[in-house]
PDB file of N, CA and C in Angstrom:
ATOM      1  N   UNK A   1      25.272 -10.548  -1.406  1.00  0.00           N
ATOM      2  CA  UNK A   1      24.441 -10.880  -0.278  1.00  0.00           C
ATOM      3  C   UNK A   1      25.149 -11.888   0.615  1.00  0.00           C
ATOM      4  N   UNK A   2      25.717 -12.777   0.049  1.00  0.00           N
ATOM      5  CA  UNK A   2      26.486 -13.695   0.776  1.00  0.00           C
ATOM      6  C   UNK A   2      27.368 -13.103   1.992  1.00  0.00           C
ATOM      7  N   UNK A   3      28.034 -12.040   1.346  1.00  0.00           N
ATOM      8  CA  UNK A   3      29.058 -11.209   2.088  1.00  0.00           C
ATOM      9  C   UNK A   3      28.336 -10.647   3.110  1.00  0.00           C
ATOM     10  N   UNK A   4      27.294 -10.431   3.165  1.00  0.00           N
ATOM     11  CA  UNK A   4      26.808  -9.420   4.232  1.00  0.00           C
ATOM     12  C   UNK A   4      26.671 -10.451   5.535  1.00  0.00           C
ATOM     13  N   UNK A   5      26.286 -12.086   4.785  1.00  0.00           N
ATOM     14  CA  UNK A   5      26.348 -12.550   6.303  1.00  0.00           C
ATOM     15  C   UNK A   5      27.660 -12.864   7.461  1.00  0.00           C
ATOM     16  N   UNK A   6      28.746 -12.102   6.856  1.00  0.00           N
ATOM     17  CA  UNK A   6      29.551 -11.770   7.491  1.00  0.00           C
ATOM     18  C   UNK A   6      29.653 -10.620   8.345  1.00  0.00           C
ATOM     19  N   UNK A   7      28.874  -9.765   8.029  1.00  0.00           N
ATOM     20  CA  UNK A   7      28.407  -8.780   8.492  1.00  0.00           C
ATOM     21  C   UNK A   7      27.159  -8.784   9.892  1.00  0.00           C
ATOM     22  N   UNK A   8      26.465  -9.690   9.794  1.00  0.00           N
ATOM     23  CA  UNK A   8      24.970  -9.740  10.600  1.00  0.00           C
ATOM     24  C   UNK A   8      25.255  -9.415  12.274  1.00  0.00           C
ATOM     25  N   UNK A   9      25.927 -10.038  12.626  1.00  0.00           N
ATOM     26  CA  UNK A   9      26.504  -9.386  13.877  1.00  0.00           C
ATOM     27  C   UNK A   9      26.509  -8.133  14.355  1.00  0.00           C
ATOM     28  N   UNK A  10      27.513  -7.401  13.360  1.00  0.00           N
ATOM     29  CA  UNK A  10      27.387  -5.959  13.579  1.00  0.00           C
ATOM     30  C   UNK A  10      26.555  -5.093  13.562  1.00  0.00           C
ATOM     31  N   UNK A  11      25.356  -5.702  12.449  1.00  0.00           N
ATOM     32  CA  UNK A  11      24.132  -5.002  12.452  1.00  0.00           C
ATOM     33  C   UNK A  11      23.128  -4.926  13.291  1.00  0.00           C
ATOM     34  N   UNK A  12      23.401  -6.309  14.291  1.00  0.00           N
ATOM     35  CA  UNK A  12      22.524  -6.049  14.993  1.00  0.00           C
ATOM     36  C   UNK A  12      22.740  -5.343  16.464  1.00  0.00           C
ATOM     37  N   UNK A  13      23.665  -4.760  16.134  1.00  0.00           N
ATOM     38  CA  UNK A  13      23.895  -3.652  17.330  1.00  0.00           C
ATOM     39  C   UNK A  13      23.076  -2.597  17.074  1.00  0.00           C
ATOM     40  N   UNK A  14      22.746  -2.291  18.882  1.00  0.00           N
ATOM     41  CA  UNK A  14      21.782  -1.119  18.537  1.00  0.00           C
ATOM     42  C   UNK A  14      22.101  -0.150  18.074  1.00  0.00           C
ATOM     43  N   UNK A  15      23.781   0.195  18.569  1.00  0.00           N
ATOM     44  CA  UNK A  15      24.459   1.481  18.373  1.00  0.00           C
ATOM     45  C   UNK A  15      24.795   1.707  16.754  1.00  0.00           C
ATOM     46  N   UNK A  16      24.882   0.312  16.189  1.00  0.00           N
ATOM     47  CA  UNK A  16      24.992   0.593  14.339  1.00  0.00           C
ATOM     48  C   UNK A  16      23.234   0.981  13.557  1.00  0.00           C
ATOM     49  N   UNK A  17      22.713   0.448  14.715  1.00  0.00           N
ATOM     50  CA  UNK A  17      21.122   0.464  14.123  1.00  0.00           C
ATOM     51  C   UNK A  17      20.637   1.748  13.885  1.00  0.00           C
ATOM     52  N   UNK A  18      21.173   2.580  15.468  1.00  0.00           N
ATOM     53  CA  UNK A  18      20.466   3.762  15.635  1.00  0.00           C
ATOM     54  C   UNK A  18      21.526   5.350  14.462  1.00  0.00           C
ATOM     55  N   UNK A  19      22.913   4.382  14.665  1.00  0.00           N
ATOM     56  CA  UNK A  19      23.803   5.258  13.514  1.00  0.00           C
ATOM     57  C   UNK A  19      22.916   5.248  12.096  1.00  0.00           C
ATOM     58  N   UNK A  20      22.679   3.976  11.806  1.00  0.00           N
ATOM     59  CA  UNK A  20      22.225   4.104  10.389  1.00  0.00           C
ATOM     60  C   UNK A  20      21.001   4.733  10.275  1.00  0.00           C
ATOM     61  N   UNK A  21      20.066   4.133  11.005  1.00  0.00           N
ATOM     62  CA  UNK A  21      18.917   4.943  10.816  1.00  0.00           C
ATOM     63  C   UNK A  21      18.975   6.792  11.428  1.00  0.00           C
ATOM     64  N   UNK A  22      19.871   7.439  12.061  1.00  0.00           N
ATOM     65  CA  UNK A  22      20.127   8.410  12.071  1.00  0.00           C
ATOM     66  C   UNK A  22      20.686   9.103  10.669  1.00  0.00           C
ATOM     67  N   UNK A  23      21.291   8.365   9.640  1.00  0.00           N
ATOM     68  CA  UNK A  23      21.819   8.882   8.534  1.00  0.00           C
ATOM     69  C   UNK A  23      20.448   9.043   7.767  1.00  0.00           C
ATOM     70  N   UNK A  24      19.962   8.309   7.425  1.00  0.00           N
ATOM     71  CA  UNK A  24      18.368   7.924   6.993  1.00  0.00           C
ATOM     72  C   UNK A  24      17.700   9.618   7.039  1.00  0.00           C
ATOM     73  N   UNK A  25      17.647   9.553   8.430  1.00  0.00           N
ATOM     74  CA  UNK A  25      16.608  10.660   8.952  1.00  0.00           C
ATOM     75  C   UNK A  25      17.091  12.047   8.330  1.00  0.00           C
ATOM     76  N   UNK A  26      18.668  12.256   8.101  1.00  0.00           N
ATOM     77  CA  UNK A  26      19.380  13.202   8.018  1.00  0.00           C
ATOM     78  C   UNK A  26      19.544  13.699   6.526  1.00  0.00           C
ATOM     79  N   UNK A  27      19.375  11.855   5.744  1.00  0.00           N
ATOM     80  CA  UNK A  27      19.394  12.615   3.844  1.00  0.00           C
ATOM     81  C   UNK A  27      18.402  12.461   3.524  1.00  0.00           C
ATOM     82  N   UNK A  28      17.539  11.222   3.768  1.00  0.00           N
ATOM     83  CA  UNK A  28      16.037  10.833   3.134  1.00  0.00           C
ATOM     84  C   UNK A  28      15.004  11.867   3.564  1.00  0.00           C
ATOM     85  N   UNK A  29      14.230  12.819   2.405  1.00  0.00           N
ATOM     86  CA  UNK A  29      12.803  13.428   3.067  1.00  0.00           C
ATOM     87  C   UNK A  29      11.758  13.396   2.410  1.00  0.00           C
ATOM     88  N   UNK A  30      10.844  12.807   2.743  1.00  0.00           N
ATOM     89  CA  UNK A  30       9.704  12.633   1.881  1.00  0.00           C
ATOM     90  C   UNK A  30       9.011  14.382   1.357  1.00  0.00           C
ATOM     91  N   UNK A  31       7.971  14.122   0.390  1.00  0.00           N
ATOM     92  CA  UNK A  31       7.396  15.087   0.084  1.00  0.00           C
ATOM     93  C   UNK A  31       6.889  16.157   1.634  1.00  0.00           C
ATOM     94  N   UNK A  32       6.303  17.042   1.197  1.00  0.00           N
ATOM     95  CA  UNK A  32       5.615  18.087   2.204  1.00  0.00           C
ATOM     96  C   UNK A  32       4.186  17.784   2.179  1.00  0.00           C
ATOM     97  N   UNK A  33       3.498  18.099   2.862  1.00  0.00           N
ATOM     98  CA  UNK A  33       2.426  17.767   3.215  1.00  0.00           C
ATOM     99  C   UNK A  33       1.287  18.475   1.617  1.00  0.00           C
ATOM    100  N   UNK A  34       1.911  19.775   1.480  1.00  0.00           N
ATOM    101  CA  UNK A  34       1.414  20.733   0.422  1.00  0.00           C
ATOM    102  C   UNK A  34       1.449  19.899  -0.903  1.00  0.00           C
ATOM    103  N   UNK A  35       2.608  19.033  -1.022  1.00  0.00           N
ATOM    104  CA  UNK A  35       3.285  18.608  -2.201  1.00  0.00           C
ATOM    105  C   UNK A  35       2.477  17.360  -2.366  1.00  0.00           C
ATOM    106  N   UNK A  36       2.402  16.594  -1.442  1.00  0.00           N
ATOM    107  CA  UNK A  36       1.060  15.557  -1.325  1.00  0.00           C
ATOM    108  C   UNK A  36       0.269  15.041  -1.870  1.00  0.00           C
ATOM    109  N   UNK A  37      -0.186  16.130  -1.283  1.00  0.00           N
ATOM    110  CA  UNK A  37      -2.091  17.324  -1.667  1.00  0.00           C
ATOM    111  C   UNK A  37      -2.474  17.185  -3.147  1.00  0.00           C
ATOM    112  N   UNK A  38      -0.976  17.557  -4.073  1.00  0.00           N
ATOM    113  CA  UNK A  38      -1.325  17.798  -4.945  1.00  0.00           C
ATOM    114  C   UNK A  38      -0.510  16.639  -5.980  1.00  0.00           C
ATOM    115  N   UNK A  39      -0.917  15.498  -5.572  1.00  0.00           N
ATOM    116  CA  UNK A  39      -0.386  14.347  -6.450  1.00  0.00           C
ATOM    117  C   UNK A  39      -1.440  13.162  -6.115  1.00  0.00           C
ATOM    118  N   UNK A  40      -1.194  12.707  -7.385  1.00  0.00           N
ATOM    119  CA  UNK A  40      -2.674  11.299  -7.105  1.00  0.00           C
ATOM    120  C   UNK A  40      -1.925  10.105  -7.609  1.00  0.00           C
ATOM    121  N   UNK A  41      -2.219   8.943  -7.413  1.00  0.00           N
ATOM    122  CA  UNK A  41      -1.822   7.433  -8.062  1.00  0.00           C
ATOM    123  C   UNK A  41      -2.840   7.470  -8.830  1.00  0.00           C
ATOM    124  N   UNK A  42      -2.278   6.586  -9.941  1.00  0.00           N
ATOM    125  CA  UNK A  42      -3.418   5.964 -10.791  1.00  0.00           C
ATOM    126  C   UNK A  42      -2.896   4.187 -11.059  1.00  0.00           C
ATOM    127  N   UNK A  43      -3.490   3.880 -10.667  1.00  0.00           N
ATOM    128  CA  UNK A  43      -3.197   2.285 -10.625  1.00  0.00           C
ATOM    129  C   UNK A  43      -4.258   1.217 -11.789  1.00  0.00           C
ATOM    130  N   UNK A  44      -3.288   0.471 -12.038  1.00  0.00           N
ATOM    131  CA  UNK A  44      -3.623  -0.282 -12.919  1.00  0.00           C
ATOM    132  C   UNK A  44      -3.581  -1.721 -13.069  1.00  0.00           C
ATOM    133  N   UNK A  45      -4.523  -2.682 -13.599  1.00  0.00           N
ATOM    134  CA  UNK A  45      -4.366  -3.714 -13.617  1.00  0.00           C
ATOM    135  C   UNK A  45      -4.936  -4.846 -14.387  1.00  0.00           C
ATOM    136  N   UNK A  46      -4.522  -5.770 -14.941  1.00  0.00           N
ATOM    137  CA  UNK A  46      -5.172  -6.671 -15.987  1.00  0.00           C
ATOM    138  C   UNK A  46      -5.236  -8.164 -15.394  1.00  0.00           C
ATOM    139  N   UNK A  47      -6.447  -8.743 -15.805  1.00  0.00           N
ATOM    140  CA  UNK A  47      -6.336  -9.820 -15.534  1.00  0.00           C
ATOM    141  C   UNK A  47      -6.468 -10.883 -16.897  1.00  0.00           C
ATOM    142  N   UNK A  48      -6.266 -11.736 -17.019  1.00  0.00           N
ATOM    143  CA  UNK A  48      -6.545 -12.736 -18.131  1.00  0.00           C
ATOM    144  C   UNK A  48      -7.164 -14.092 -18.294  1.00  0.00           C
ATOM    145  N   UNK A  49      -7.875 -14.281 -18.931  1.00  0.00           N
ATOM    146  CA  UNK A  49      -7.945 -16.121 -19.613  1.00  0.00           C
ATOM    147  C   UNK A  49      -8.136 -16.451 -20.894  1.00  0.00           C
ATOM    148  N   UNK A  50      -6.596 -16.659 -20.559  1.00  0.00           N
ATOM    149  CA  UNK A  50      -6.564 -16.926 -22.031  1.00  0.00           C
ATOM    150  C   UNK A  50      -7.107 -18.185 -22.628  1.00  0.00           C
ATOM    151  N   UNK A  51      -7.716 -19.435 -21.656  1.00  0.00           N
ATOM    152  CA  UNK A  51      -7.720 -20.501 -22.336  1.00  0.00           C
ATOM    153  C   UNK A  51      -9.358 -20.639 -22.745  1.00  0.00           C
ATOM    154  N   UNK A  52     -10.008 -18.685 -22.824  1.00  0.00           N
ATOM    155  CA  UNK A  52     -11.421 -18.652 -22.831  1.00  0.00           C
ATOM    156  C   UNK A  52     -11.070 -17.244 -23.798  1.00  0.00           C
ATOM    157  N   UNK A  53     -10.079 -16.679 -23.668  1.00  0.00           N
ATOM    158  CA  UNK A  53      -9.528 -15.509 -24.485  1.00  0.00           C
ATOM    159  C   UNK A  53     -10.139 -14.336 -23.731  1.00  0.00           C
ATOM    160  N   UNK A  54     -10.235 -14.411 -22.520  1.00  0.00           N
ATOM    161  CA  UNK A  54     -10.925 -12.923 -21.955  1.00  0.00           C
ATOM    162  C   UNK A  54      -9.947 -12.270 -21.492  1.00  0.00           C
ATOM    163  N   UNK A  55     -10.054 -11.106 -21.317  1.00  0.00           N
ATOM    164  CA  UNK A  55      -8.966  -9.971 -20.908  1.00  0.00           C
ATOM    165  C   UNK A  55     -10.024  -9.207 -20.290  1.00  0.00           C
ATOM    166  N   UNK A  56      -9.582  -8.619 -18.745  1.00  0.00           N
ATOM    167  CA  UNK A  56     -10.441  -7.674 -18.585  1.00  0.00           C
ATOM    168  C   UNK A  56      -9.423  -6.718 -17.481  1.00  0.00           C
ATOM    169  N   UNK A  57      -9.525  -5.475 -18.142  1.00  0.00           N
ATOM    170  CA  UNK A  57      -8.335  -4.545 -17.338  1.00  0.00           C
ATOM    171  C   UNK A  57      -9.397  -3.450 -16.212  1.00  0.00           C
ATOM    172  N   UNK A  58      -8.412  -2.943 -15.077  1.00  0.00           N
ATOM    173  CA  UNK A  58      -9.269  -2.269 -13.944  1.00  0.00           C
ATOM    174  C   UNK A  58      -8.269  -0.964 -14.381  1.00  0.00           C
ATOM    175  N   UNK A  59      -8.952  -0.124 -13.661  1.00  0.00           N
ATOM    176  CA  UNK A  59      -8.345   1.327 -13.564  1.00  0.00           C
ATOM    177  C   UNK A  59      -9.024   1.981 -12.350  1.00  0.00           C
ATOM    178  N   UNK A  60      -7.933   3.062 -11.650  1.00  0.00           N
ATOM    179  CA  UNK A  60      -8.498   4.072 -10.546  1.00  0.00           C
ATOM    180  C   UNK A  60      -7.273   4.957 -10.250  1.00  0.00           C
ATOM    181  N   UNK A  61      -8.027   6.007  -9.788  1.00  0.00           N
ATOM    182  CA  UNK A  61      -7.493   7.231  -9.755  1.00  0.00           C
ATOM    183  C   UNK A  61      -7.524   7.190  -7.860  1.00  0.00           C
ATOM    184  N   UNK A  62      -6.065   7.158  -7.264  1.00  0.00           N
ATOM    185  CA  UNK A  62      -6.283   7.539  -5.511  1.00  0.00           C
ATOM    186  C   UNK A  62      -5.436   8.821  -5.216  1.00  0.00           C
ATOM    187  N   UNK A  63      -5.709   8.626  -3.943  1.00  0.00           N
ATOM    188  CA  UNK A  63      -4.669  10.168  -3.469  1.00  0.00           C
ATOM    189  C   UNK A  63      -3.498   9.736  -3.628  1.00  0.00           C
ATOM    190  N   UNK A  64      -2.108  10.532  -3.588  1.00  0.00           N
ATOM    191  CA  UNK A  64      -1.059  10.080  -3.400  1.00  0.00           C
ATOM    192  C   UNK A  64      -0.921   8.682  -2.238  1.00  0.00           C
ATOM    193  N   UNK A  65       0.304   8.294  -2.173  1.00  0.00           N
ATOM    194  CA  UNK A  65       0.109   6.741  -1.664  1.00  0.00           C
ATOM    195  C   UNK A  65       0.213   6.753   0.017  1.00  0.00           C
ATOM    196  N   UNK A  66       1.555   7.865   0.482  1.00  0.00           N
ATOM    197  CA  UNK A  66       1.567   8.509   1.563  1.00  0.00           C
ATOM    198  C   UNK A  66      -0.079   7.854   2.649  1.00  0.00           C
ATOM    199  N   UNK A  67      -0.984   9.100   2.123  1.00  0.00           N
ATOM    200  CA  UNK A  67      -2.250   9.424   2.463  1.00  0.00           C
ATOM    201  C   UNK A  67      -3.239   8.198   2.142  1.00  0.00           C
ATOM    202  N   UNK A  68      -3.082   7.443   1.061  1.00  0.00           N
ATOM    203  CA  UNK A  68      -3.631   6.024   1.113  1.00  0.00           C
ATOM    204  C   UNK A  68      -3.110   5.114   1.703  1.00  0.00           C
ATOM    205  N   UNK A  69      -2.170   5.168   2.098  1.00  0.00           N
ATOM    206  CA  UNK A  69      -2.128   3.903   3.189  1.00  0.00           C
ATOM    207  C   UNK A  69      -2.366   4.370   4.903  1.00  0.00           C
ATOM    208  N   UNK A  70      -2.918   5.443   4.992  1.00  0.00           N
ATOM    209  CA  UNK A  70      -2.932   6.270   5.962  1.00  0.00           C
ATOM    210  C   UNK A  70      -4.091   5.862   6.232  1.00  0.00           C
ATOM    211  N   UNK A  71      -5.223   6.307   5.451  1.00  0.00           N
ATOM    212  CA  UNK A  71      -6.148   6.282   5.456  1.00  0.00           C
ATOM    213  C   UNK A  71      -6.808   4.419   5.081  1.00  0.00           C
ATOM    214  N   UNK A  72      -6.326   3.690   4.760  1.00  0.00           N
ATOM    215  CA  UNK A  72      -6.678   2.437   4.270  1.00  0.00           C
ATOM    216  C   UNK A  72      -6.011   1.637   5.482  1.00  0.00           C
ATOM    217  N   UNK A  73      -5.210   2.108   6.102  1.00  0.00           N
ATOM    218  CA  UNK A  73      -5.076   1.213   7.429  1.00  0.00           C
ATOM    219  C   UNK A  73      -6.198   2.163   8.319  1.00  0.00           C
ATOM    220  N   UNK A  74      -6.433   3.432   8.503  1.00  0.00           N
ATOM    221  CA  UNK A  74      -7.612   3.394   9.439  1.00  0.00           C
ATOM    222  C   UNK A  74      -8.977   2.731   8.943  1.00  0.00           C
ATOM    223  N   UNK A  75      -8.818   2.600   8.189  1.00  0.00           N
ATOM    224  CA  UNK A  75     -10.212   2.037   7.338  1.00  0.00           C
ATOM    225  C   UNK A  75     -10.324   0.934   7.890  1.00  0.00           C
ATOM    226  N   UNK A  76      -9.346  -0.131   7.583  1.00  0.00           N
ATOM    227  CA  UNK A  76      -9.532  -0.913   8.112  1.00  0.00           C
ATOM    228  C   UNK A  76      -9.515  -1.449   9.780  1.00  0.00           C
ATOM    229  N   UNK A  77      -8.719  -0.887  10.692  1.00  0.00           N
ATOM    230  CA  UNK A  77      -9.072  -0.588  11.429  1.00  0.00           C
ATOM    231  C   UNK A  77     -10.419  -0.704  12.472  1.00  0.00           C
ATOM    232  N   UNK A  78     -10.901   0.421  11.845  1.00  0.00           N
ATOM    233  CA  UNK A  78     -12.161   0.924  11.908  1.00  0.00           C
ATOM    234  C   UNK A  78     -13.058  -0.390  11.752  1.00  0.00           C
ATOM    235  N   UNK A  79     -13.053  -0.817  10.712  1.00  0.00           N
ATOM    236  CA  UNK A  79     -14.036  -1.987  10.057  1.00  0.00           C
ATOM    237  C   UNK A  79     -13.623  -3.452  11.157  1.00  0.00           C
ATOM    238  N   UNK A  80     -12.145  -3.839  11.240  1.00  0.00           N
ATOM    239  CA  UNK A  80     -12.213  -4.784  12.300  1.00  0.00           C
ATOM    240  C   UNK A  80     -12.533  -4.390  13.860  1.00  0.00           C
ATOM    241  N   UNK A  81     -12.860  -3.296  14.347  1.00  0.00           N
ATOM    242  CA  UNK A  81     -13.532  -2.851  15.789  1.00  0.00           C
ATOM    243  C   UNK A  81     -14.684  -3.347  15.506  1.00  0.00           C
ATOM    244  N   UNK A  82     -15.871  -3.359  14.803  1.00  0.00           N
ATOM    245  CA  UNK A  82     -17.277  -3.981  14.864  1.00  0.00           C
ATOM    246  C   UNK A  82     -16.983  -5.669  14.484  1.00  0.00           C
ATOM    247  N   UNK A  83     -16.162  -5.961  13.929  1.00  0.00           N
ATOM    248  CA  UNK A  83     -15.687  -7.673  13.220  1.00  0.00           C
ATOM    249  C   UNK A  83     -16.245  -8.403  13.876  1.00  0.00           C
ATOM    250  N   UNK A  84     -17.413  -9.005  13.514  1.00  0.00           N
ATOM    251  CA  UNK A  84     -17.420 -10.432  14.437  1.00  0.00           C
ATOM    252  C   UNK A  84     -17.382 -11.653  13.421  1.00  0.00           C
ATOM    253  N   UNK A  85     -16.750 -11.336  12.043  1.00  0.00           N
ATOM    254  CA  UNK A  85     -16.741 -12.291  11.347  1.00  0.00           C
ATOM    255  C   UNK A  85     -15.429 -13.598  11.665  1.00  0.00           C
ATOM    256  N   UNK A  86     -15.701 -14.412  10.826  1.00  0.00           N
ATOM    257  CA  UNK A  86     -13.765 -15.360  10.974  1.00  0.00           C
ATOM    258  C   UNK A  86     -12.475 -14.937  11.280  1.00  0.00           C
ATOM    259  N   UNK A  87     -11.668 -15.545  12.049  1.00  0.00           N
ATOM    260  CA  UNK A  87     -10.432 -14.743  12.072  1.00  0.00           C
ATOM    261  C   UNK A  87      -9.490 -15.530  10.826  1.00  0.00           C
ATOM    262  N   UNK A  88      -8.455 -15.308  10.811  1.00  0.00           N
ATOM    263  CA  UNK A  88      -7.382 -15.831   9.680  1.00  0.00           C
ATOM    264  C   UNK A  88      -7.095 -14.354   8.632  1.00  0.00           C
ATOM    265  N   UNK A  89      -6.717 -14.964   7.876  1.00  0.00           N
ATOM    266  CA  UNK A  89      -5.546 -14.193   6.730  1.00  0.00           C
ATOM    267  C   UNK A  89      -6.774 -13.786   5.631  1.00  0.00           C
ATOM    268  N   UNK A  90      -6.604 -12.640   5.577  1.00  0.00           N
ATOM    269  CA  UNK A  90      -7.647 -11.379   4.451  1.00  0.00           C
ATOM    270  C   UNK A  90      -6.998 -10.372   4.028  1.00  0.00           C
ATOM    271  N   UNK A  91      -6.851 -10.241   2.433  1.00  0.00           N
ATOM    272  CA  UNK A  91      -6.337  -9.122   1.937  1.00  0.00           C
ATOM    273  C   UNK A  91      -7.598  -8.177   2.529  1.00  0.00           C
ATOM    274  N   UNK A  92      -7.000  -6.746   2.422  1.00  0.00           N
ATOM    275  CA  UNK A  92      -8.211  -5.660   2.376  1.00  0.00           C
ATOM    276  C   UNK A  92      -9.484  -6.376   1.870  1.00  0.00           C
ATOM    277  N   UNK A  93      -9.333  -5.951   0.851  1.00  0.00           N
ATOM    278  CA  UNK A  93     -10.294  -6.203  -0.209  1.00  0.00           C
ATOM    279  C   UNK A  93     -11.435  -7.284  -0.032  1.00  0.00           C
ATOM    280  N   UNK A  94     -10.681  -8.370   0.623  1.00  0.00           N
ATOM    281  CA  UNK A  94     -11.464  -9.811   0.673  1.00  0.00           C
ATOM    282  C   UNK A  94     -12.134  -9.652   2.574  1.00  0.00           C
ATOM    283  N   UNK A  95     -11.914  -8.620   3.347  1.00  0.00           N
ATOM    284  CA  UNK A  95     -12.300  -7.944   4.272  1.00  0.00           C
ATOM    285  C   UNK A  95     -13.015  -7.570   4.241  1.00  0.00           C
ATOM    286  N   UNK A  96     -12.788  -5.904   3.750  1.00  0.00           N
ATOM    287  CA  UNK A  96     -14.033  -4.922   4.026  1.00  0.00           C
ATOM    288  C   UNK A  96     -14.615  -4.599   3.167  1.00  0.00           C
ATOM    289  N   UNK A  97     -14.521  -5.311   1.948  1.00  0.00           N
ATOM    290  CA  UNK A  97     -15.041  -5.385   0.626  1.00  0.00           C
ATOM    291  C   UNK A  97     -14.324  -4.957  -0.726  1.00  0.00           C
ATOM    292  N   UNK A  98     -14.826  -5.285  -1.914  1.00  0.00           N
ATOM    293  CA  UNK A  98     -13.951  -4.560  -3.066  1.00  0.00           C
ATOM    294  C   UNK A  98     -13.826  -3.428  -3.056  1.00  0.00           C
ATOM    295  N   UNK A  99     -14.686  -2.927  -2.767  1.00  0.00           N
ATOM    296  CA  UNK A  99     -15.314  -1.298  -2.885  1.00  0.00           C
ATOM    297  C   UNK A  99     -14.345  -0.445  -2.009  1.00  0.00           C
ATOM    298  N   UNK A 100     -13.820  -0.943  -0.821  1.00  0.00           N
ATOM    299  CA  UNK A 100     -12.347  -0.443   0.056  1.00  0.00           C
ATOM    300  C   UNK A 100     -11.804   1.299  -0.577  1.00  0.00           C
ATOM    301  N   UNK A 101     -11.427   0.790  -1.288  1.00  0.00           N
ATOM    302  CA  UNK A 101     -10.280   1.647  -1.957  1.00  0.00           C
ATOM    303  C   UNK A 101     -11.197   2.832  -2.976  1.00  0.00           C
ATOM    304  N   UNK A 102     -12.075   2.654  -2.630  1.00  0.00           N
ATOM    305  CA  UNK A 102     -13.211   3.808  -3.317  1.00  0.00           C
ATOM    306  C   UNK A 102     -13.750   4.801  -2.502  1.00  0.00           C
ATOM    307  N   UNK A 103     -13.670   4.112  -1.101  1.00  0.00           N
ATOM    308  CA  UNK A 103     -14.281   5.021  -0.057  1.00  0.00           C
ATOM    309  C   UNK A 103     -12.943   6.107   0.368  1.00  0.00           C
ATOM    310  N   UNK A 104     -12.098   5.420   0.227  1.00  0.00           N
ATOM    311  CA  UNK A 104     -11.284   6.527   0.468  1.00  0.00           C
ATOM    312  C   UNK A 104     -10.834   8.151   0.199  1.00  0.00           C
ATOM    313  N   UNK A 105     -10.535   8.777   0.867  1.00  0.00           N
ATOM    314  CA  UNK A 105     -10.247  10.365   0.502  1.00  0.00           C
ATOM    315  C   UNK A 105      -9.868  10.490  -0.635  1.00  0.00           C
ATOM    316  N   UNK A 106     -10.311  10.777  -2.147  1.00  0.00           N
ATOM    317  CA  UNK A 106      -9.104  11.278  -3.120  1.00  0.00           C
ATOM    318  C   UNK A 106      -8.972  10.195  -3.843  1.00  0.00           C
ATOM    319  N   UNK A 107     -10.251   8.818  -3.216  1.00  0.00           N
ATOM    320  CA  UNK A 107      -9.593   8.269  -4.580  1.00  0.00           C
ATOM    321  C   UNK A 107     -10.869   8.107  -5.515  1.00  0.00           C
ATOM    322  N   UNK A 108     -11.623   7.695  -6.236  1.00  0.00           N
ATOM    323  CA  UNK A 108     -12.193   8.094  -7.124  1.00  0.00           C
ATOM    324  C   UNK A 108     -13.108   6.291  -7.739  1.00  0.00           C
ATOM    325  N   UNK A 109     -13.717   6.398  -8.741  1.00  0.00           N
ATOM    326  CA  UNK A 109     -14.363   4.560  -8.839  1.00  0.00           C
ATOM    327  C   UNK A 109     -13.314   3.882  -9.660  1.00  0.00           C
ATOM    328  N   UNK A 110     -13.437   2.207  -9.120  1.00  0.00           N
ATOM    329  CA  UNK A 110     -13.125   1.412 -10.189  1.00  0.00           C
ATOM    330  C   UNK A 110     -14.162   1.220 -11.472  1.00  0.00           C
ATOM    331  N   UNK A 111     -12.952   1.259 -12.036  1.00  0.00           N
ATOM    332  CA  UNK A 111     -13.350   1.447 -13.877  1.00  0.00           C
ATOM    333  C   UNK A 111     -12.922  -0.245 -14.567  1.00  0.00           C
ATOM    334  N   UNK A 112     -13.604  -0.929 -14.425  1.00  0.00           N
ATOM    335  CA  UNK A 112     -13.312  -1.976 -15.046  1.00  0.00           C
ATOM    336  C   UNK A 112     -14.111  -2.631 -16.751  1.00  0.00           C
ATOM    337  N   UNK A 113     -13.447  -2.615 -17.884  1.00  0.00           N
ATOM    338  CA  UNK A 113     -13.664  -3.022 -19.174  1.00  0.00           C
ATOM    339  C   UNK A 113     -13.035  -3.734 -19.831  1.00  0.00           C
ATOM    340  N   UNK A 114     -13.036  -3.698 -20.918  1.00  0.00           N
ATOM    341  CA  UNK A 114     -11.753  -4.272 -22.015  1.00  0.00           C
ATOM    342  C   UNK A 114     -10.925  -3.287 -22.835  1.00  0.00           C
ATOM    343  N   UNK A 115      -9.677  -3.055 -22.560  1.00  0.00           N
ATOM    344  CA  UNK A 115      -8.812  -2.334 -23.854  1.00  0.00           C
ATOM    345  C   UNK A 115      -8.764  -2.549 -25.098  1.00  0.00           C
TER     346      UNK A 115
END
């Protein structure tokens, strides 16, 4: 990394910018729209206290991620056009509620228990 700031100059030419990101466009291709369709996330997560010994893990099933962040930025979106609440710094979640990521296309409820 060090080495590259020998480099920073050059990068910030447009003509190296638009080369590289032309290579990008030319090998990198995401899935097909079909291929998508037919893939889901399942996300996972634990939280802990240990100095009370609780463990309590979440689970959910969404659409592929593509299509969830597609749809979870219009969501939100959507939800700050009526906003007349506080402005400042909000995850999703602490926004338009926990429930967010449930309303979405494809994705399915949080499942929260103990393993």
């Amino acid at each position: 990394m060090k080495r590259m700031n020998s480099f920073r100059w050059l990068l910030r030419m447009q003509w190296v910018q638009n080369w590289l990101k032309g290579k990008v466009d030319k090998s990198v291709r995401g899935p097909s729209e079909e291929k998508r369709s037919e893939q889901q996330t399942w996300v996972w997560g634990e939280v802990r206290n240990d100095r009370r010994g609780e463990r309590k893990i979440g689970r959910v099933v969404t659409a592929n991620g593509y299509d969830v962040t597609v749809h979870g930025s219009l969501a939100v979106m959507e939800f700050l056009l009526d906003y007349k609440g506080n402005g400042g710094y909000f995850t999703p979640s602490k926004l338009c509620g926990s429930e967010l990521v449930e309303r979405l296309p494809g994705s399915g409820t949080i499942k929260i228990g103990i393993d």
